[in-house]
N, C-alpha and C. Protein backbone atom coordinates (compact mmCIF):
# COMPACT_ATOMS: atom_id res chain seq x y z
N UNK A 1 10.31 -9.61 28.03
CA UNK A 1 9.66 -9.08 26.84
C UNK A 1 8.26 -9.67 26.77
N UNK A 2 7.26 -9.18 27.24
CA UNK A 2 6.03 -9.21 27.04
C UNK A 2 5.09 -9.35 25.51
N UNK A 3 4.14 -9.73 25.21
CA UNK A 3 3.48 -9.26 24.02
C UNK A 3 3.61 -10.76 23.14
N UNK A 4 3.90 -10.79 22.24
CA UNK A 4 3.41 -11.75 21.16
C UNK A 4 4.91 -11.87 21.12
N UNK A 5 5.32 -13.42 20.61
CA UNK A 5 6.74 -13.62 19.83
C UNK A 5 6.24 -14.36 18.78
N UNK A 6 7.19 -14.15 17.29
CA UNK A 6 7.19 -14.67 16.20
C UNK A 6 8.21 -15.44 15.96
N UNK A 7 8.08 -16.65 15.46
CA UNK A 7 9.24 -17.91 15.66
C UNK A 7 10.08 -17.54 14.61
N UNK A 8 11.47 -18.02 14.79
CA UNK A 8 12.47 -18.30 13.57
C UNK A 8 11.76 -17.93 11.90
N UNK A 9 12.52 -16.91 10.89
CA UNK A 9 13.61 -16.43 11.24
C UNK A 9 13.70 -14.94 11.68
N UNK A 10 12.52 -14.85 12.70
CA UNK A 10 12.36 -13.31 13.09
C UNK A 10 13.27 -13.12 14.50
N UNK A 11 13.61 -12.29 14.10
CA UNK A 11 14.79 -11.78 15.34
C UNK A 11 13.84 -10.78 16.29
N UNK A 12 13.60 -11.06 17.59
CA UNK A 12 12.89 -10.27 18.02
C UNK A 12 13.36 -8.83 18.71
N UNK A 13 12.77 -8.23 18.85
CA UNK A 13 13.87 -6.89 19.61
C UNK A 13 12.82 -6.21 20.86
N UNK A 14 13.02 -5.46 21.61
CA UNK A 14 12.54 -5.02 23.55
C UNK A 14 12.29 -3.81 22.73
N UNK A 15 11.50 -2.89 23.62
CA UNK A 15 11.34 -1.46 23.23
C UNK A 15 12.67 -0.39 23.57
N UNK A 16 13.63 -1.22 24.30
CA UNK A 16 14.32 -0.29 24.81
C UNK A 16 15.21 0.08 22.89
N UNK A 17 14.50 -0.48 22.28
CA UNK A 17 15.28 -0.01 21.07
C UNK A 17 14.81 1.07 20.21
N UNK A 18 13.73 1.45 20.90
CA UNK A 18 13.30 2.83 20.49
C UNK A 18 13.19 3.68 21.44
N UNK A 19 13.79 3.55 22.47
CA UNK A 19 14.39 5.01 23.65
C UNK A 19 14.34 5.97 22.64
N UNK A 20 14.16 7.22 23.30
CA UNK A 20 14.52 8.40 23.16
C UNK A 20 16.08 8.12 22.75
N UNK A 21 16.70 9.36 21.74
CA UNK A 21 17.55 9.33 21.72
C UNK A 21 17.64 10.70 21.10
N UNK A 22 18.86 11.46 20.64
CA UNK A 22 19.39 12.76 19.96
C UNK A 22 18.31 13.13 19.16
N UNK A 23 17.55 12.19 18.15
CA UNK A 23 16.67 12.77 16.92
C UNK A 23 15.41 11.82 17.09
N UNK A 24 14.36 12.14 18.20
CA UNK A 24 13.58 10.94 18.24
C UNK A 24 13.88 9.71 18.70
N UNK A 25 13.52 8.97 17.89
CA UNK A 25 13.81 7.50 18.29
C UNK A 25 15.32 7.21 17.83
N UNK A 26 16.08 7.80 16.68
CA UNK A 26 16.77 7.71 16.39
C UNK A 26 18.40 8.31 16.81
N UNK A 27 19.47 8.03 16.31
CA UNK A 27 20.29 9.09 16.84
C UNK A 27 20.61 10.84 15.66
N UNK A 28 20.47 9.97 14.36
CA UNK A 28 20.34 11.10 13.29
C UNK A 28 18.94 11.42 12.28
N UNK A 29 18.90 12.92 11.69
CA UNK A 29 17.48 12.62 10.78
C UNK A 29 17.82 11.82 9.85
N UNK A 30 16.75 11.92 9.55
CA UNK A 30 16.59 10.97 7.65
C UNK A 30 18.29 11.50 7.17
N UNK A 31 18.39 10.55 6.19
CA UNK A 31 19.32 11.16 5.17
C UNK A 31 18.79 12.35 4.32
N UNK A 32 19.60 13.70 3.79
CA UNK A 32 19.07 14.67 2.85
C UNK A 32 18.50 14.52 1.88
N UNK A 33 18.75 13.45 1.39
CA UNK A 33 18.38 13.51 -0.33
C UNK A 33 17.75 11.90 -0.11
N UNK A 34 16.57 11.61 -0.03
CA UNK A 34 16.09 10.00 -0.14
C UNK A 34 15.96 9.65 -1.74
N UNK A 35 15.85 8.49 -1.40
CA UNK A 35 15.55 7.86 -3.08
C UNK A 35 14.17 7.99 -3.45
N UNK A 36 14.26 8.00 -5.00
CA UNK A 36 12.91 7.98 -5.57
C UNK A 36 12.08 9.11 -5.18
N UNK A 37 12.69 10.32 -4.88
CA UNK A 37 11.80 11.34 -4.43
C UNK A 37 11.71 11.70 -3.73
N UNK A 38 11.56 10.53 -2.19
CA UNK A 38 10.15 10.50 -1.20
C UNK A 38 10.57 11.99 -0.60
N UNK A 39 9.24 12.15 0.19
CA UNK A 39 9.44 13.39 0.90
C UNK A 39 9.77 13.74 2.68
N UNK A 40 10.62 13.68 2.28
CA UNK A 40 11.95 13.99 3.63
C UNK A 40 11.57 14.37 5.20
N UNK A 41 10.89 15.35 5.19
CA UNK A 41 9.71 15.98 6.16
C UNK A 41 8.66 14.45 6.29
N UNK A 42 8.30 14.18 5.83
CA UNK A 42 7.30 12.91 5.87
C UNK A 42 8.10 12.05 6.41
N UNK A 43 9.16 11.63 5.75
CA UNK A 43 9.92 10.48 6.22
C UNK A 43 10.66 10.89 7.58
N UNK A 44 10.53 12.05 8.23
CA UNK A 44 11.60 12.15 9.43
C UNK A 44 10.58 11.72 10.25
N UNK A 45 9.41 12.46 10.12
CA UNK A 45 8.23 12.49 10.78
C UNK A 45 8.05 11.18 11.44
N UNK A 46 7.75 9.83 10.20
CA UNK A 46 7.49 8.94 10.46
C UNK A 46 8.28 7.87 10.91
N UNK A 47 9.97 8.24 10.88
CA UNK A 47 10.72 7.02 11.07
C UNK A 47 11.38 7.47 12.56
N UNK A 48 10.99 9.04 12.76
CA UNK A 48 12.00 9.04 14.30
C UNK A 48 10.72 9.59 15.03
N UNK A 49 10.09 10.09 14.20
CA UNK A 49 8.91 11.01 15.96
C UNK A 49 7.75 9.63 15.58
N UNK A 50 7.18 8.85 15.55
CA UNK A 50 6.24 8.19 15.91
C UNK A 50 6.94 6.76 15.58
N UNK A 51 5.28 6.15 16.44
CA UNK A 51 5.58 4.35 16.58
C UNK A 51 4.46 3.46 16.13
N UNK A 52 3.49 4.37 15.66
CA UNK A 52 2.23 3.51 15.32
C UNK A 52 1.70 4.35 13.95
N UNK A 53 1.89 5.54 13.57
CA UNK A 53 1.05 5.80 12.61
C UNK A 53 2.22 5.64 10.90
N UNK A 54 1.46 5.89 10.23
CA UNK A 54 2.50 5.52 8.62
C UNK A 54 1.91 6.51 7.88
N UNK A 55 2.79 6.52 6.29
CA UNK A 55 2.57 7.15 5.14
C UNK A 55 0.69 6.49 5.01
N UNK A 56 0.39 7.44 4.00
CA UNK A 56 -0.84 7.04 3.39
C UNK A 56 -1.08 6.01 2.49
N UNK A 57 -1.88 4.74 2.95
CA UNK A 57 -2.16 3.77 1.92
C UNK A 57 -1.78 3.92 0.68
N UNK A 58 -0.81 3.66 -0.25
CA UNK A 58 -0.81 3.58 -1.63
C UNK A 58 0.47 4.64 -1.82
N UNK A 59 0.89 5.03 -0.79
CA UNK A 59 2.04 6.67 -1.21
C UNK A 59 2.75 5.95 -1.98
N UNK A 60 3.18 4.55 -1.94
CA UNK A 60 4.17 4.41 -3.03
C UNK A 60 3.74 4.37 -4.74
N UNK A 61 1.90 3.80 -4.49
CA UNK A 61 2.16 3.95 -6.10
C UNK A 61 2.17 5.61 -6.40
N UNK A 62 2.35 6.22 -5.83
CA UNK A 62 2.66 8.03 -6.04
C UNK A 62 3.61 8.24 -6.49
N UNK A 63 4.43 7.47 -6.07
CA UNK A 63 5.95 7.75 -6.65
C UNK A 63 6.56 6.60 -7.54
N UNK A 64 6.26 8.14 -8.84
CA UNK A 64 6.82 7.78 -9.92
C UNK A 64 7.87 6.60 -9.89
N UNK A 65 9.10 7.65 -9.33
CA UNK A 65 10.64 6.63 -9.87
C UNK A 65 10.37 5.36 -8.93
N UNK A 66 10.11 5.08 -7.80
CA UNK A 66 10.22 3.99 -7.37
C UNK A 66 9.51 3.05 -8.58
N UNK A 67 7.79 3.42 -8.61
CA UNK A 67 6.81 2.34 -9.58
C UNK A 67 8.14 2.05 -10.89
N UNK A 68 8.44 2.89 -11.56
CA UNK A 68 9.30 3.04 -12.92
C UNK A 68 10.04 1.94 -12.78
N UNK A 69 11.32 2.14 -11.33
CA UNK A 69 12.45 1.60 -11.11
C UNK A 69 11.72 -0.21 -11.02
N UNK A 70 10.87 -0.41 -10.53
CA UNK A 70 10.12 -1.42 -9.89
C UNK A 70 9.56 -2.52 -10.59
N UNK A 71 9.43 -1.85 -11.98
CA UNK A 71 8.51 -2.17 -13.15
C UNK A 71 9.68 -2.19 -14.38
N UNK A 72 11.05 -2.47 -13.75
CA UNK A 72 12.31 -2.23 -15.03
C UNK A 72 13.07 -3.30 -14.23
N UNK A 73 12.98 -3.43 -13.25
CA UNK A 73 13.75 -4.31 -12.22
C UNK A 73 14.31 -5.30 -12.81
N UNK A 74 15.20 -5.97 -13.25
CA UNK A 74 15.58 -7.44 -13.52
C UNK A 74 16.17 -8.12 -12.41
N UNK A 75 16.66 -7.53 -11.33
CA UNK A 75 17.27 -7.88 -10.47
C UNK A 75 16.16 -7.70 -9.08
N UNK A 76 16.32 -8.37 -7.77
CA UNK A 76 15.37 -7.92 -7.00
C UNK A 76 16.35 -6.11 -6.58
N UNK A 77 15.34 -5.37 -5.60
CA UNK A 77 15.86 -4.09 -4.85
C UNK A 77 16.26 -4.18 -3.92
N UNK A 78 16.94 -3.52 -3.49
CA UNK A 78 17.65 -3.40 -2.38
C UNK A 78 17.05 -1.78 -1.51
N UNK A 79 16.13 -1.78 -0.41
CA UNK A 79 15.78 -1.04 0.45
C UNK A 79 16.64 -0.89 1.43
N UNK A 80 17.24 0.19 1.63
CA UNK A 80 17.88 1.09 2.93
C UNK A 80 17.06 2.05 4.26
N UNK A 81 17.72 1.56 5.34
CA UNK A 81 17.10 2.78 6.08
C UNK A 81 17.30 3.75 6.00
N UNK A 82 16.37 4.64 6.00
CA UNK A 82 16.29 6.16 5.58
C UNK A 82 17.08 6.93 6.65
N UNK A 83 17.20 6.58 7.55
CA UNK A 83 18.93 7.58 8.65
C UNK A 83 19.72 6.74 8.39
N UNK A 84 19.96 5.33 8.23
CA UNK A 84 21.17 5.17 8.28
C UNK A 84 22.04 4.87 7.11
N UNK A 85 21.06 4.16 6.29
CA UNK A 85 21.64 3.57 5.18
C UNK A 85 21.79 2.62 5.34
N UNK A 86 21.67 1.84 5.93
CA UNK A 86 21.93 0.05 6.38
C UNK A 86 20.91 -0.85 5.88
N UNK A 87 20.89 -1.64 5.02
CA UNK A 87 20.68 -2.79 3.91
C UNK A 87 19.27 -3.23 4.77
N UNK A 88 18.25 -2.96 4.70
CA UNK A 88 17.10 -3.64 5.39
C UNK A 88 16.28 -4.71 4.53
N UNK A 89 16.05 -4.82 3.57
CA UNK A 89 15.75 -5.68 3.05
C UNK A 89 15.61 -5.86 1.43
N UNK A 90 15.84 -6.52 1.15
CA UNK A 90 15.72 -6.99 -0.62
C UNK A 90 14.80 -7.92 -1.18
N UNK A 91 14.25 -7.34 -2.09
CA UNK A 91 12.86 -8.17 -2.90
C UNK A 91 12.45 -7.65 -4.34
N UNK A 92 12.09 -8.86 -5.39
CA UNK A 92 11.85 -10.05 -4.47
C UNK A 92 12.56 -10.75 -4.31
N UNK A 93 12.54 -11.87 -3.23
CA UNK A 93 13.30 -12.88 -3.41
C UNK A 93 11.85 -14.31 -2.96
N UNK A 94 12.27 -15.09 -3.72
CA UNK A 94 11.24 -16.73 -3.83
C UNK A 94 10.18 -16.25 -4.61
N UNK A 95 9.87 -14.56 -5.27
CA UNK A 95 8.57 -14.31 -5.89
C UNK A 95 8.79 -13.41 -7.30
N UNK A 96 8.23 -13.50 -7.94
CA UNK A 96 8.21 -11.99 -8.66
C UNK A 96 8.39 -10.47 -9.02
N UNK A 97 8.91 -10.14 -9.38
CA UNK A 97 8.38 -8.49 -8.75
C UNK A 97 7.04 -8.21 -9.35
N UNK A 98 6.23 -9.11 -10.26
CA UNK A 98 4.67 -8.69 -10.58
C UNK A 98 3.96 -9.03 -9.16
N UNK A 99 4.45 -10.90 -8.23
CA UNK A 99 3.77 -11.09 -7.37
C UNK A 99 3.95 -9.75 -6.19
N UNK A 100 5.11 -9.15 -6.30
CA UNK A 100 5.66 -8.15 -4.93
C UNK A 100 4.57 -7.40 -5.18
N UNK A 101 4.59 -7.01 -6.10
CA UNK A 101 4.01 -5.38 -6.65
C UNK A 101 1.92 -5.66 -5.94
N UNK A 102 1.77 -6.73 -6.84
CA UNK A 102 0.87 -7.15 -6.49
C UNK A 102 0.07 -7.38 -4.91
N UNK A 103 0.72 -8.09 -3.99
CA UNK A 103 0.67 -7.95 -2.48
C UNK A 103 0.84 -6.49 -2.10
N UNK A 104 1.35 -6.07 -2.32
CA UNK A 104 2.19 -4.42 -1.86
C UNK A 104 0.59 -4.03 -2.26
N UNK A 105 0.14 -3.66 -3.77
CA UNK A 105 -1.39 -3.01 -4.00
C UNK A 105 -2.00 -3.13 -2.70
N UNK A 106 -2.30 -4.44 -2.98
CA UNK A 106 -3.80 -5.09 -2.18
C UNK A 106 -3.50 -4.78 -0.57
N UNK A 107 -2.35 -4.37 0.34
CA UNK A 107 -2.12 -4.39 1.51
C UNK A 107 -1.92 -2.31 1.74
N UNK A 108 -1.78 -1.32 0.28
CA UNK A 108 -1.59 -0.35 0.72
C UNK A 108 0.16 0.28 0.85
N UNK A 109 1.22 -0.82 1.12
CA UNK A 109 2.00 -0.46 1.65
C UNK A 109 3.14 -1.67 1.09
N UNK A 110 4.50 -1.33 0.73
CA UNK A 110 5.63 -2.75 0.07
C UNK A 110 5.22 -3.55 1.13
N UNK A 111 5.06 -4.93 1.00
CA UNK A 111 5.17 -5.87 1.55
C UNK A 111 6.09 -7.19 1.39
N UNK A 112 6.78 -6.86 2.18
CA UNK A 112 8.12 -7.93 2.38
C UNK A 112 7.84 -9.53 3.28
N UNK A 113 8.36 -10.05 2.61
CA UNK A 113 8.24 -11.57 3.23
C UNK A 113 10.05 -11.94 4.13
N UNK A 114 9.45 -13.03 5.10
CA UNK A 114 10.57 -13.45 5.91
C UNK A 114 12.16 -13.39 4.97
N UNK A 115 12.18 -14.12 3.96
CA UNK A 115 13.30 -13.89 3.36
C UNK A 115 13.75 -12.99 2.57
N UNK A 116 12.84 -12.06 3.04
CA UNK A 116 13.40 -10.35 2.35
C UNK A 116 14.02 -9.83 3.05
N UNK A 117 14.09 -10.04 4.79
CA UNK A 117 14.20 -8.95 5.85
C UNK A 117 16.07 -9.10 5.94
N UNK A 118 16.68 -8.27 6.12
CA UNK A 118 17.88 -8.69 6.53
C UNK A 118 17.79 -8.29 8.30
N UNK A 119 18.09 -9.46 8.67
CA UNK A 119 17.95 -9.78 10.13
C UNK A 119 18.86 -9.11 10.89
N UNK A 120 19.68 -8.75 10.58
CA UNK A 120 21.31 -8.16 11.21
C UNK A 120 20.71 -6.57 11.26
N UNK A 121 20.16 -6.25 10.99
CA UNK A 121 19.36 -5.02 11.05
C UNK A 121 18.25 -4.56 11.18
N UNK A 122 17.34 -5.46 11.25
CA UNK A 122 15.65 -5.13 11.62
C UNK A 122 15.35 -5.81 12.76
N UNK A 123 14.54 -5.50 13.46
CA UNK A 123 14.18 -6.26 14.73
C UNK A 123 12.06 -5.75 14.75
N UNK A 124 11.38 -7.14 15.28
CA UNK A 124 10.36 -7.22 15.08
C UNK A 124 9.80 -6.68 17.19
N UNK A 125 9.09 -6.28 17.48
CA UNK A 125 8.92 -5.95 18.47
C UNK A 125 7.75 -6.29 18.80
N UNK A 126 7.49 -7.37 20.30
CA UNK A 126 6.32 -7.68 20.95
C UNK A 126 4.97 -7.43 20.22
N UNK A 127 4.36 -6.38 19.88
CA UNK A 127 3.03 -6.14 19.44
C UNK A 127 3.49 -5.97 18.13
N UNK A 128 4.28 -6.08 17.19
CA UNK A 128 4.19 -6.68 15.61
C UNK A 128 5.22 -5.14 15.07
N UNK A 129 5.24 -4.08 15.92
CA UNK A 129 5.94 -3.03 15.12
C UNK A 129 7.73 -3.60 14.38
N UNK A 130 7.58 -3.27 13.73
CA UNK A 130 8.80 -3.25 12.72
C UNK A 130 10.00 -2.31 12.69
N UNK A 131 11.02 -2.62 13.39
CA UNK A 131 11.84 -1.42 13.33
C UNK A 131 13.20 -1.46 12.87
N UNK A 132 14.46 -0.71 12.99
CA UNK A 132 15.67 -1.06 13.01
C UNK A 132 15.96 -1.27 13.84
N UNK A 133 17.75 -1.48 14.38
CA UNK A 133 18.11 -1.72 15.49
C UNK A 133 18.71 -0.39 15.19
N UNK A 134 18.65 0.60 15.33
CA UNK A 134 18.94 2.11 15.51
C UNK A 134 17.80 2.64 15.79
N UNK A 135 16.50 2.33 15.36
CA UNK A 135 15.78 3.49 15.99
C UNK A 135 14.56 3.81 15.28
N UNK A 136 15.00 3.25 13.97
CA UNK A 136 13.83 3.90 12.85
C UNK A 136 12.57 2.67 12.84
N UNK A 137 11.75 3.65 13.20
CA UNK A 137 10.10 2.87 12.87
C UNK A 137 9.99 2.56 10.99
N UNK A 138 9.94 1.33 11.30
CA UNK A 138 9.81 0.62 9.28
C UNK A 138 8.07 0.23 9.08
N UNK A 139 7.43 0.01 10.37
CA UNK A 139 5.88 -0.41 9.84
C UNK A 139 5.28 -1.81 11.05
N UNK A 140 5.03 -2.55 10.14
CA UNK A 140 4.69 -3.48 11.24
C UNK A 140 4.60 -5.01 10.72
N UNK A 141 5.23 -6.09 11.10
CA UNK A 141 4.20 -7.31 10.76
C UNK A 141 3.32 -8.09 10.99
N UNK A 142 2.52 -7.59 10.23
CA UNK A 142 0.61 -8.20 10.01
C UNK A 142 0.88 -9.95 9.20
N UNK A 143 1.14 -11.20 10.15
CA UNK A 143 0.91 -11.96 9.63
C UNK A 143 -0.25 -12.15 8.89
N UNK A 144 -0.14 -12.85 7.61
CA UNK A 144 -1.51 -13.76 6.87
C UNK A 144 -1.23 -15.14 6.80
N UNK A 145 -2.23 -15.85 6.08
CA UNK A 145 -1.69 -17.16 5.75
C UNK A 145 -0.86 -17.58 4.93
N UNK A 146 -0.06 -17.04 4.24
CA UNK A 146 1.23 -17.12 4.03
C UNK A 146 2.20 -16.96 4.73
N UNK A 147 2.11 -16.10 5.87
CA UNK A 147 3.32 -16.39 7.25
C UNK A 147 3.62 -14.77 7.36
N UNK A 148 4.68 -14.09 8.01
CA UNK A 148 4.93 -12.84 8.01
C UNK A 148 4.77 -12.00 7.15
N UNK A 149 4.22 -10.96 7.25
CA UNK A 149 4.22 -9.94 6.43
C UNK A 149 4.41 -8.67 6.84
N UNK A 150 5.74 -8.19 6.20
CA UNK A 150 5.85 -6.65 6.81
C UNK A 150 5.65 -5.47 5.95
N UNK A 151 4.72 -4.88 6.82
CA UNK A 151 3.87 -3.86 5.60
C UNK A 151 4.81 -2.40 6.28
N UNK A 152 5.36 -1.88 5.32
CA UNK A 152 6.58 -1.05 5.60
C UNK A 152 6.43 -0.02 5.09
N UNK A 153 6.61 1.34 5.53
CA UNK A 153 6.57 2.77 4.56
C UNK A 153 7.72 2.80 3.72
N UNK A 154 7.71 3.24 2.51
CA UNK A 154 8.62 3.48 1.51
C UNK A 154 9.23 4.32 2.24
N UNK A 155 8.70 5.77 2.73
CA UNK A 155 9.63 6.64 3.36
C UNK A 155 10.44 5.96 4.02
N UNK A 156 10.49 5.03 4.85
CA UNK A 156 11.56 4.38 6.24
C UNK A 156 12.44 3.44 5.13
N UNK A 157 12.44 3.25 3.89
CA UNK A 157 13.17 2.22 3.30
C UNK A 157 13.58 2.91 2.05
N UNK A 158 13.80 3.88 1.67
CA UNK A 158 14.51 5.13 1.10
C UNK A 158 15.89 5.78 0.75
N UNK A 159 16.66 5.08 1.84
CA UNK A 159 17.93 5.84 2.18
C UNK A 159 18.79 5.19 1.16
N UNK A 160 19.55 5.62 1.20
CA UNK A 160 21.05 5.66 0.48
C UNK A 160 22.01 5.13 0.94
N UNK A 161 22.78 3.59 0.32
CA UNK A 161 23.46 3.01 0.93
C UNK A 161 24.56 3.49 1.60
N UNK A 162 25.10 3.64 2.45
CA UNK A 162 26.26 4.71 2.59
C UNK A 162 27.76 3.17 2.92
């Protein structure tokens, strides 16, 4: 595995984890019905046919129910992958949801920290892309000086727990 590695507690993952497969990178599309809206066509687009490009800076403050849900939160969220449904990460956790919300603005895109990611299901890949271990492109992490940061499309973190 070539490229950059990120130390403990990033689980690293090979490209062979985005082979071709049945639906893209993936084996199934998006789920039918995503949360908070997002738009489905967008989200297939971006989580099984590509590996580098994303939603548009800011798509999440677009959507309503997520900001609503986000801004009512007492509890941190719980983000799913959008094909599979599998638990990718929860936040906040060690911060706020004013500090989440806040980072997320200023970067364009949710931004999750190391102890948001659930590891049993995301894998970080050589040049910083962000993915599942099924298939779905989630974004990328752009360390800062605070340490990892994964700047993630809402579309790829959408799905429905199944």
């Amino acid at each position: 595995m070539g490229g950059k590695t990120f130390g403990p507690p990033v689980v690293m993952g090979d490209e062979s984890i985005m082979d071709p497969k049945a639906h893209g990178t993936s084996d199934t599309p998006v789920q039918a019905q995503l949360r908070w809206n997002c738009d489905r066509e967008l989200a297939d687009g971006i989580c099984n046919f590509n590996r580098h490009y994303a939603e548009n800076s800011g798509y999440f403050e677009k959507i309503s129910a997520f900001m609503q849900e986000a801004k009512a939160a007492t509890q941190p969220m719980e983000y799913y992958d959008s094909n599979t449904g599998k638990l990718l990460f929860t936040a906040p956790k060690g911060r706020s949801m004013e500090d989440y919300l806040v980072e997320s603005k200023a970067h364009g895109w949710p931004s999750f920290r190391d102890e948001e990611v659930n590891w049993e299901f995301v894998r970080v890949l050589p040049d910083g892309e962000t993915v599942s271990v099924d298939g779905t492109h989630l974004g990328h992490n752009i360390p800062d000086k605070s340490g990892n940061r994964y700047c993630i499309n809402l579309v790829s973190v959408a799905g429905n727990s199944v």
